[in-house]
N, C-alpha and C. Protein backbone atom coordinates (compact mmCIF):
# COMPACT_ATOMS: atom_id res chain seq x y z
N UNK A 1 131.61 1.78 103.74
CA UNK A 1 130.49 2.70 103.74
C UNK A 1 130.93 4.07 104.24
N UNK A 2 132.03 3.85 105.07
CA UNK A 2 132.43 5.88 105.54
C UNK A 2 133.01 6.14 104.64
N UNK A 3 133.33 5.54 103.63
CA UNK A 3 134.44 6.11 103.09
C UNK A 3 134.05 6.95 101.65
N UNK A 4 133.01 5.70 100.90
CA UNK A 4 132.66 6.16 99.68
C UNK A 4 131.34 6.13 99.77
N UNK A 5 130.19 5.71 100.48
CA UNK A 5 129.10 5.51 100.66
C UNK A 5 128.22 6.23 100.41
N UNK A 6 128.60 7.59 101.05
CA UNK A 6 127.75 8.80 100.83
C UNK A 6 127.85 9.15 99.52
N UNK A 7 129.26 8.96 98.53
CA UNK A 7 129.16 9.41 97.61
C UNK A 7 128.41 8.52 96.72
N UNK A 8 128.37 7.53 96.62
CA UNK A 8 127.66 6.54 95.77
C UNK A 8 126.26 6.71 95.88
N UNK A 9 125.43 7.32 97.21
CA UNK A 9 124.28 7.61 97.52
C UNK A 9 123.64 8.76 96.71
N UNK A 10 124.81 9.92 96.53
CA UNK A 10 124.30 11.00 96.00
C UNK A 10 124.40 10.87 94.76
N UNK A 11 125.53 10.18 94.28
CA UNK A 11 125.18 9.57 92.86
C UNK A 11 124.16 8.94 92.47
N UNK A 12 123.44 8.03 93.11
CA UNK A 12 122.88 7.35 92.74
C UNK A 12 121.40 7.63 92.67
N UNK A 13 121.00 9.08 93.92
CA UNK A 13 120.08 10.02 93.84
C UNK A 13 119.83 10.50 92.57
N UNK A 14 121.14 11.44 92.18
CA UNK A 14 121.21 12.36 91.20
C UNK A 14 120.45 11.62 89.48
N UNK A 15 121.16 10.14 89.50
CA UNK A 15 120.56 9.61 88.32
C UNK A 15 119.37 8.97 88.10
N UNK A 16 118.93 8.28 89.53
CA UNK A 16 117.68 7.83 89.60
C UNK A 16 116.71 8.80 89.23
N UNK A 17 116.78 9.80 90.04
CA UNK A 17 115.88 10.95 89.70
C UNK A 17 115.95 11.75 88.17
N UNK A 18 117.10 11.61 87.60
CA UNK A 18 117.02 12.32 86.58
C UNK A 18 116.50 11.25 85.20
N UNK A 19 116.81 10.27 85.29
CA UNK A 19 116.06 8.79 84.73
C UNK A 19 114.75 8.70 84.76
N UNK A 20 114.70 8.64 86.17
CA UNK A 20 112.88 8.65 86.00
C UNK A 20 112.48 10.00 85.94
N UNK A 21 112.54 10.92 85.52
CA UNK A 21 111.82 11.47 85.04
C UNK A 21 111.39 11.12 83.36
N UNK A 22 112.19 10.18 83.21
CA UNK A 22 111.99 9.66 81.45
C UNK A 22 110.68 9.12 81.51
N UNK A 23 110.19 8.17 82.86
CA UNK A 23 109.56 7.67 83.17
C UNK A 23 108.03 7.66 83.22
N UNK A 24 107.33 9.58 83.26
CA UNK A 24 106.47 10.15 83.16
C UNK A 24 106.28 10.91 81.60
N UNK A 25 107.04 9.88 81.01
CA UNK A 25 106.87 10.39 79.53
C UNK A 25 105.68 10.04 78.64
N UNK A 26 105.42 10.51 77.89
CA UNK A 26 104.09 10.09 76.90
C UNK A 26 104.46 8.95 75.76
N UNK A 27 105.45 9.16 75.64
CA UNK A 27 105.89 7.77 74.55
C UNK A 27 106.33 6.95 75.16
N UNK A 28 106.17 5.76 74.77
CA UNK A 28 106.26 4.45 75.31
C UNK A 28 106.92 3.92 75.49
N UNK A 29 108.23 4.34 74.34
CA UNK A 29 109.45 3.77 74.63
C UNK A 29 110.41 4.68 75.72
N UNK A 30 110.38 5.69 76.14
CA UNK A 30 111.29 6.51 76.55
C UNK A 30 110.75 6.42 77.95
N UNK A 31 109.14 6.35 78.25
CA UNK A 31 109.16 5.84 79.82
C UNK A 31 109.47 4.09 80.19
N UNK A 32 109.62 3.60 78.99
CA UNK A 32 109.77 2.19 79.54
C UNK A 32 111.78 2.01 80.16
N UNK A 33 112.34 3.14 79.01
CA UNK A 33 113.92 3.50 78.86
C UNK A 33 113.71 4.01 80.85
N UNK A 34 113.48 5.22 81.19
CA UNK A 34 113.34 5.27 82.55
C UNK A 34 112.87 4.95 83.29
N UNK A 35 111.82 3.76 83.29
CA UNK A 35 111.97 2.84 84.44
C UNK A 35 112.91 1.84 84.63
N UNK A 36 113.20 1.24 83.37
CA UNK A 36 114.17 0.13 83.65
C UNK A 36 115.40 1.04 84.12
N UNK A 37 115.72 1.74 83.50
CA UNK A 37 117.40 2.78 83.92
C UNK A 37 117.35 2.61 85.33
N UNK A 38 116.50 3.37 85.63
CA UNK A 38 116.17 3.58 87.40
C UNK A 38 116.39 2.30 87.89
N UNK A 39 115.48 1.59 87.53
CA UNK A 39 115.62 -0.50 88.56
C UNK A 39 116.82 -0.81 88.31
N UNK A 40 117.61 -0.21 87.20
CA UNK A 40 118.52 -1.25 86.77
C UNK A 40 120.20 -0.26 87.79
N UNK A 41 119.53 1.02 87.92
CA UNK A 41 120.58 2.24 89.12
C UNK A 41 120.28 1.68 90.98
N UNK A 42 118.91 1.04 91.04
CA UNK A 42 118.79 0.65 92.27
C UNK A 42 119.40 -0.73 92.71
N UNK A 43 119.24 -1.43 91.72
CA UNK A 43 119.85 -3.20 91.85
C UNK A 43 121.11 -2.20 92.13
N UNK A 44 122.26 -1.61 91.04
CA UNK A 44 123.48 -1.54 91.19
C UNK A 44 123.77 -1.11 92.63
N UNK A 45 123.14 0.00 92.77
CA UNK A 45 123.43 0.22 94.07
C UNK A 45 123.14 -0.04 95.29
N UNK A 46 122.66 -1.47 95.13
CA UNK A 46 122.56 -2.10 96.40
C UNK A 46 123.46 -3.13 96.38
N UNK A 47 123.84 -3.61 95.30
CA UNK A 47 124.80 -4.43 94.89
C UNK A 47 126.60 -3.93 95.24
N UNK A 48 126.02 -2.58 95.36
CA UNK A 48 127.66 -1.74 95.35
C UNK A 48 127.90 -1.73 97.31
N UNK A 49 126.59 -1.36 97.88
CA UNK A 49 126.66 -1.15 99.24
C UNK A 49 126.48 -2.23 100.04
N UNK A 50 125.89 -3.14 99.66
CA UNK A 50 125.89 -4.34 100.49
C UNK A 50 126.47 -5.94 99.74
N UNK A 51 126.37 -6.20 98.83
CA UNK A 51 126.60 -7.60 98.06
C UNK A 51 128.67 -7.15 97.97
N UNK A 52 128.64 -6.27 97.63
CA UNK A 52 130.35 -6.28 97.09
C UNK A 52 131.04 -6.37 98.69
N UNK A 53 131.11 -5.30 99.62
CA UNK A 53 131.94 -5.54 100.40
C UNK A 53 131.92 -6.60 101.37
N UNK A 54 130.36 -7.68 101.30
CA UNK A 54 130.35 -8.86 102.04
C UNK A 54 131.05 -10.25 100.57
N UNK A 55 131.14 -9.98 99.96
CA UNK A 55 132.23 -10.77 98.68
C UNK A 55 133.59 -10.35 99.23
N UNK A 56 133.76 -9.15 98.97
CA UNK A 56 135.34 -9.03 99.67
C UNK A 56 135.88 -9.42 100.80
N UNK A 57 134.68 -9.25 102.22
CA UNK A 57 135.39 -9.93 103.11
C UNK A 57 135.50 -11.60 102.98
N UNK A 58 134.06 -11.91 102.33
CA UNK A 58 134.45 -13.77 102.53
C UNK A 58 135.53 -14.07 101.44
N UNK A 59 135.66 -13.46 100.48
CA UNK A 59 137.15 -13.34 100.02
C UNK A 59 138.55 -13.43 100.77
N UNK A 60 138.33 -12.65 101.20
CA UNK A 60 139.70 -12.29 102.18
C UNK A 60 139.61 -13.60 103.46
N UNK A 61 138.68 -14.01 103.15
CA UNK A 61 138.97 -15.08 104.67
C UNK A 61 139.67 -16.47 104.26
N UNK A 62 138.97 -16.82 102.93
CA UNK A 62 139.34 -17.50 102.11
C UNK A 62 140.69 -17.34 101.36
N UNK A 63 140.94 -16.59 101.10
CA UNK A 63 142.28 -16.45 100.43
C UNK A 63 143.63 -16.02 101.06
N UNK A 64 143.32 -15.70 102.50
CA UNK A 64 144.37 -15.64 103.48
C UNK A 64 144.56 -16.41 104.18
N UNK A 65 146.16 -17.24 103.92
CA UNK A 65 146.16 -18.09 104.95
C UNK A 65 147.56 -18.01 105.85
N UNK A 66 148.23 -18.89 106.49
CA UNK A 66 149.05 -18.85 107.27
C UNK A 66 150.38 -19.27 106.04
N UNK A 67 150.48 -19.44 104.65
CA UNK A 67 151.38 -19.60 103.80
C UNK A 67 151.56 -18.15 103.36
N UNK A 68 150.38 -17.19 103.22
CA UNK A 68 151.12 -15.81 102.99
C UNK A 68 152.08 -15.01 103.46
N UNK A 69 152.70 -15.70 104.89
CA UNK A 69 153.26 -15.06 105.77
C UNK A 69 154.20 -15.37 105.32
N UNK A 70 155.17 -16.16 104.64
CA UNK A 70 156.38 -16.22 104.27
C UNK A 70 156.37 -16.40 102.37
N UNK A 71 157.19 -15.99 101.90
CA UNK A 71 157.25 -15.53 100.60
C UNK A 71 157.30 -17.28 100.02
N UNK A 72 157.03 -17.65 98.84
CA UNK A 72 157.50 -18.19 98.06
C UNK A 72 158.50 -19.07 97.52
N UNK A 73 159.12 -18.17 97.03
CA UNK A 73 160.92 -18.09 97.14
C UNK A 73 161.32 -16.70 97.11
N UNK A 74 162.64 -16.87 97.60
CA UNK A 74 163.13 -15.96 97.98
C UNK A 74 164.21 -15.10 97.21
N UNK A 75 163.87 -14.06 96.85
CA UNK A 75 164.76 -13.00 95.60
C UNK A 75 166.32 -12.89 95.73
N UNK A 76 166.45 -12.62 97.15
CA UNK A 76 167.88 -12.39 96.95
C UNK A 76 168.35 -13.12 98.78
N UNK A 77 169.96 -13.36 98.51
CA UNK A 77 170.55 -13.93 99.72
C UNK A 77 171.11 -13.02 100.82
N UNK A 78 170.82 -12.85 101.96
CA UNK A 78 171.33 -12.18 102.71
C UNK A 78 172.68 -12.18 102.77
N UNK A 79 173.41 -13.35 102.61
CA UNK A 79 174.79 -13.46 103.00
C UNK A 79 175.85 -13.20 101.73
N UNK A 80 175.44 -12.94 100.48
CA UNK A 80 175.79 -12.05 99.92
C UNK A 80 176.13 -10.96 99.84
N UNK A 81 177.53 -10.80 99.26
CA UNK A 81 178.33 -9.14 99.79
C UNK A 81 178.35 -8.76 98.30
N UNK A 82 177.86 -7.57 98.76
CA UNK A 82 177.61 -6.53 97.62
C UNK A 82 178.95 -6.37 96.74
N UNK A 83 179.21 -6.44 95.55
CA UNK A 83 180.30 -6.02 94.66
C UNK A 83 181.24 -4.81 95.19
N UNK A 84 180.44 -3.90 95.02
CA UNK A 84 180.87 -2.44 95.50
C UNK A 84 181.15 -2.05 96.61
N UNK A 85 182.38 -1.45 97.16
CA UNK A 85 182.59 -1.56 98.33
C UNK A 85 181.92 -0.64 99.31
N UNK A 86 181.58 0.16 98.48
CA UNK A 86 180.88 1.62 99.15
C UNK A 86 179.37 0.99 99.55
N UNK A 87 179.13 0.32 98.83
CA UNK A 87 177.87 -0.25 99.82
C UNK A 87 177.79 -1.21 100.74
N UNK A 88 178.91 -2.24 100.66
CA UNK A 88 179.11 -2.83 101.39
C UNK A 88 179.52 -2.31 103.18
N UNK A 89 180.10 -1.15 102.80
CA UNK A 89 180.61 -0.49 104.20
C UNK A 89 179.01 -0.06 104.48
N UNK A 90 178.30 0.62 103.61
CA UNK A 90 176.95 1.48 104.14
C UNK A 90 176.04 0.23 104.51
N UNK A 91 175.87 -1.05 104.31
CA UNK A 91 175.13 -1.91 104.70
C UNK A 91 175.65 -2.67 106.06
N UNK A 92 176.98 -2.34 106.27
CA UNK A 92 177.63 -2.65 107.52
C UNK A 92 177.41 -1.69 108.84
């Protein structure tokens, strides 16, 4: 929320309001177009400020465990000496 929050807020000002104004329209279809726009800009953005970053953390609790701490397998051997001697001295 400090980070992007405010901006998602003023976004989300800027279109609500400019949506519903479709909303006070005389034809039927174009205020029905800006109300739903609008409900459908408020779900998102409550969905963006509160539902997503409580998914990410129970995410992260879940998907981190004490096996992330060590790799897999392992890419290359420490005790391997480099071909080249010039690196071999610079890694010494």
């Amino acid at each position: 929320m400090r980070e992007v929050g405010m901006s998602i807020l003023y976004t989300f000002a800027a279109l609500f309001l400019g949506f519903g104004v479709y909303s006070i329209s005389k034809f039927g279809g174009i205020a029905a177009l800006g109300v739903l726009v609008s409900l459908t800009l408020l779900v998102a953005v409550m969905a963006n400020l509160i539902l997503i970053p409580g998914l990410l953390i129970g995410l992260d609790r879940l998907t981190t465990t004490e096996a992330f701490n060590e790799p897999l397998l392992s890419l290359y051997e420490e005790d391997i000496e480099p071909e080249d001697p010039d690196t071999a001295e610079k890694l010494k």
